[in-house]
Protein backbone atom coordinates (compact mmCIF):
# COMPACT_ATOMS: atom_id res chain seq x y z
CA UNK A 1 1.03 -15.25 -10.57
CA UNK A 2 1.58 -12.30 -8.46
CA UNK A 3 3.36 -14.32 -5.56
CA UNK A 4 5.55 -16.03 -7.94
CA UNK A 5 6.83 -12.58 -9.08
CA UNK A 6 7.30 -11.61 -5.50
CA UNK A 7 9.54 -14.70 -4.03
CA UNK A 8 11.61 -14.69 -6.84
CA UNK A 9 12.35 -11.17 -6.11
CA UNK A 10 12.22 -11.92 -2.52
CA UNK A 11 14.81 -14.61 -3.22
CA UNK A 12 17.72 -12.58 -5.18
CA UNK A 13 20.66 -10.81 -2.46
CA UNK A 14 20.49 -7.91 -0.75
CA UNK A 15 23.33 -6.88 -2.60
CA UNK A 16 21.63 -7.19 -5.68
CA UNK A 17 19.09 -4.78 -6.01
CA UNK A 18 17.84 -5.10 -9.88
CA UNK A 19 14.22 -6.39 -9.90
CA UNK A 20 13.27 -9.08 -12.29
CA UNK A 21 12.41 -7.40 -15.53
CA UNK A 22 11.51 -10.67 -16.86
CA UNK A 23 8.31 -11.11 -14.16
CA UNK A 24 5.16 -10.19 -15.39
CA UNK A 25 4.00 -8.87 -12.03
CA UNK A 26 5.86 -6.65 -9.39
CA UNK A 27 5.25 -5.59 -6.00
CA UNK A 28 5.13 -1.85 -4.77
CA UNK A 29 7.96 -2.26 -3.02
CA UNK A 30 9.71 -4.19 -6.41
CA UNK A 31 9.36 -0.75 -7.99
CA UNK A 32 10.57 1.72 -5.45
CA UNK A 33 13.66 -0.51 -4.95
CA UNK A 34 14.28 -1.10 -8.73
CA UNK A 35 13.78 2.64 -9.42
CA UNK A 36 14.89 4.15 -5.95
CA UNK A 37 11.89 6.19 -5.23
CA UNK A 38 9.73 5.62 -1.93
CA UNK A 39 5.86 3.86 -2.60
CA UNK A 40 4.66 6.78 -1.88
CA UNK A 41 6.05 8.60 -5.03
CA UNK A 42 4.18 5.31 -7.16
CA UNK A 43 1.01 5.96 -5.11
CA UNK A 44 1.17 9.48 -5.97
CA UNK A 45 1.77 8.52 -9.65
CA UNK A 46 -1.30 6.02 -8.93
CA UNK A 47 -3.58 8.75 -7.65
CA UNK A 48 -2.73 10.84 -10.92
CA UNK A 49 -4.06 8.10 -12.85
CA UNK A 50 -0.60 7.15 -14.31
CA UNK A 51 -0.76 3.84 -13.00
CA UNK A 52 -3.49 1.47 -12.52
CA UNK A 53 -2.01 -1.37 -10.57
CA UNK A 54 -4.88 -4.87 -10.32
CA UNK A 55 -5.64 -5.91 -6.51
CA UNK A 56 -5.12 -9.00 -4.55
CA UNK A 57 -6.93 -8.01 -1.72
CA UNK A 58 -5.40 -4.75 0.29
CA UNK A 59 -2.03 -5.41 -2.17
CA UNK A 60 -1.49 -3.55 -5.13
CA UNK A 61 -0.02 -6.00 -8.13
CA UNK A 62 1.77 -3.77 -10.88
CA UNK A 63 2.14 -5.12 -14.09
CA UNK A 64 4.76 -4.86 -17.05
CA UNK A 65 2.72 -1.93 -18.78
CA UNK A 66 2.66 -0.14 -15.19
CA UNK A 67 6.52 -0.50 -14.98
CA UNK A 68 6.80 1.01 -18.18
CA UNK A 69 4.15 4.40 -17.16
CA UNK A 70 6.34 4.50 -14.36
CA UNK A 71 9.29 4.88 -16.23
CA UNK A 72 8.26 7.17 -17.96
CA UNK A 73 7.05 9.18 -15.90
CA UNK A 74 10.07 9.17 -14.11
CA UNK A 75 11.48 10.24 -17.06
CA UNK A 76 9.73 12.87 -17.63
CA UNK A 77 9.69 14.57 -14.60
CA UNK A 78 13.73 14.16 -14.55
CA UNK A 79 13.38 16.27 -17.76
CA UNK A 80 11.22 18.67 -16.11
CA UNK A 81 7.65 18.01 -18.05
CA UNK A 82 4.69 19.04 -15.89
CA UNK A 83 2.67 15.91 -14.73
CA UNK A 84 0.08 17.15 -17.30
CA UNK A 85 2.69 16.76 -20.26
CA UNK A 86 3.66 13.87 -18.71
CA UNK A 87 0.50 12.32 -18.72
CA UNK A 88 -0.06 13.49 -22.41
CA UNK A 89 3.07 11.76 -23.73
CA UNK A 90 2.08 8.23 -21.56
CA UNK A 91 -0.84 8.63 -23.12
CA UNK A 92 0.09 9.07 -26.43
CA UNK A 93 2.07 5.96 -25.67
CA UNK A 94 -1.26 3.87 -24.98
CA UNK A 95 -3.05 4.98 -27.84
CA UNK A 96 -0.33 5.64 -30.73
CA UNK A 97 -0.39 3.29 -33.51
CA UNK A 98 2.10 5.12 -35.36
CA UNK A 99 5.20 5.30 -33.42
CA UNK A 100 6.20 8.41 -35.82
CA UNK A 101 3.43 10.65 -34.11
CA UNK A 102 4.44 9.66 -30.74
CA UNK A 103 8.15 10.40 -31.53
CA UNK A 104 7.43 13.53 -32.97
CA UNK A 105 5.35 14.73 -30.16
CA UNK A 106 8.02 13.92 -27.36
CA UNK A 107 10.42 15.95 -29.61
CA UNK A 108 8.20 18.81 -29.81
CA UNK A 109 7.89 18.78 -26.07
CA UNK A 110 11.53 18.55 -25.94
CA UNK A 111 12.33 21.06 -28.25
CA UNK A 112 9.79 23.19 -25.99
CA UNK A 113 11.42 22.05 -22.46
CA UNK A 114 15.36 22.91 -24.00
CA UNK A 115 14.04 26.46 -24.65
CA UNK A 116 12.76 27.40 -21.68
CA UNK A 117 15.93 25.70 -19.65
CA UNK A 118 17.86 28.01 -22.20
CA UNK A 119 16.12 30.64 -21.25
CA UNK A 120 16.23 29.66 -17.56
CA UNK A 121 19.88 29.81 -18.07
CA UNK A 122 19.75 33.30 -19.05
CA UNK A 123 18.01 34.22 -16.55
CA UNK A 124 20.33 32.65 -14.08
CA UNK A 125 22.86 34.21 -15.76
CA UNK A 126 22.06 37.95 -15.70
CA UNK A 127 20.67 37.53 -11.90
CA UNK A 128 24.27 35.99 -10.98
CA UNK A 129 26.17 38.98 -12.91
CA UNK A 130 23.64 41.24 -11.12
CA UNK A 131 24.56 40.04 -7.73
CA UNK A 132 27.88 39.75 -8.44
CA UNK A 133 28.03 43.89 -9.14
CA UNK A 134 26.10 43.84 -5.92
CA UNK A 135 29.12 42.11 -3.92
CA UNK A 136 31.25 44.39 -5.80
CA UNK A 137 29.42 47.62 -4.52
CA UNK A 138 29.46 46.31 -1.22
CA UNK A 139 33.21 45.34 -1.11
CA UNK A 140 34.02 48.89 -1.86
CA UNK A 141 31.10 50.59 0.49
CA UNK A 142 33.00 48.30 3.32
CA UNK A 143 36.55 49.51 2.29
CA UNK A 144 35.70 53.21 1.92
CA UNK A 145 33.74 52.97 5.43
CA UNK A 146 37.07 51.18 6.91
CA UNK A 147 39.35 53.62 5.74
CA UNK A 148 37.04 56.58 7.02
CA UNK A 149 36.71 54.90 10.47
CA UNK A 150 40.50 54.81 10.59
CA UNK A 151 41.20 58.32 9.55
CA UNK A 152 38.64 59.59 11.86
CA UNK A 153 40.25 57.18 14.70
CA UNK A 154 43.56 58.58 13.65
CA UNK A 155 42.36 62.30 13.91
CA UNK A 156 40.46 61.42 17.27
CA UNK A 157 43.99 60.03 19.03
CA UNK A 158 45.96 62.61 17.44
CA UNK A 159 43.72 65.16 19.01
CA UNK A 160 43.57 63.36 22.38
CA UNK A 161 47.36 63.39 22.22
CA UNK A 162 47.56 66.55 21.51
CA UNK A 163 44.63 67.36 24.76
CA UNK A 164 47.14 65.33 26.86
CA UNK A 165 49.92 67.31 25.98
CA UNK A 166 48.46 70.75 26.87
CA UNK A 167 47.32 69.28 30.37
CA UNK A 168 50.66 68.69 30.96
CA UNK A 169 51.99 71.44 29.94
């Protein structure tokens, strides 16, 4: 089952990455191409308990339900859940009967992650404007140091002029 989910993958171009939703079974390798991640990221995932591909041997064989998780989680972490939350919603996503529960949870946690990136742009926002009044104070400190280096260089050749002079004279 597993093999014929792997040659028919195998089998498509090389400039036609997709991976056959259709197959029941996919490869390691089926998954990192199909989502552009590396096997180790789905071993990772695998380790957290996110996945739980079957075993032919030494070869891990990922099925339909995995490819979902992994979605998911994928998901997730692009909208910046923790791998706990993560795990949480993937969970709910197992268990849930009611699809309303599950939908209302993942908007809570959404409602949740938009505050604190709201916040986080606040944040950003009053650390650029600080550093920004930084640059200013600098800019100035560097022009008022400039223009007292060239008065005193001004003062220190008018006065060696002026030392020249009287040895001459």
């Amino acid at each position: 089952m597993a093999s014929a989910a792997k040659h028919s993958t195998r089998d498509q171009t090389l400039d036609s990455p997709a991976v056959d939703q259709q197959a029941t079974t996919f490869s390691i390798s089926d998954l990192a191409r199909e989502f552009h991640i590396t096997p180790r990221t789905i071993r990772f995932y695998e380790d957290q308990g996110l996945l739980s591909p079957m075993r032919e041997g030494r070869t891990r064989v990922f099925t339909r339900r995995d490819r979902t998780r992994l979605k998911l989680a994928l998901r997730g972490k692009r909208l910046g859940f923790s791998l706990v939350e993560i795990s949480y919603l993937i969970g709910m996503y197992d268990r849930a009967r009611d699809k309303n529960t599950q939908l209302s949870e993942f908007l809570n946690g959404l409602q949740q992650r938009k505050e604190a990136l709201l916040q986080q742009r606040e944040d950003i926002e009053a650390v650029l404007q600080e550093v920004c009044n930084f640059e200013q104070q600098c800019r100035e400190l560097l022009l008022t140091r400039a223009a007292s280096e060239s008065s005193s260089q001004a003062v220190g050749k008018a006065a060696s002029k002026a030392a020249k002079a009287d040895k001459v004279a």
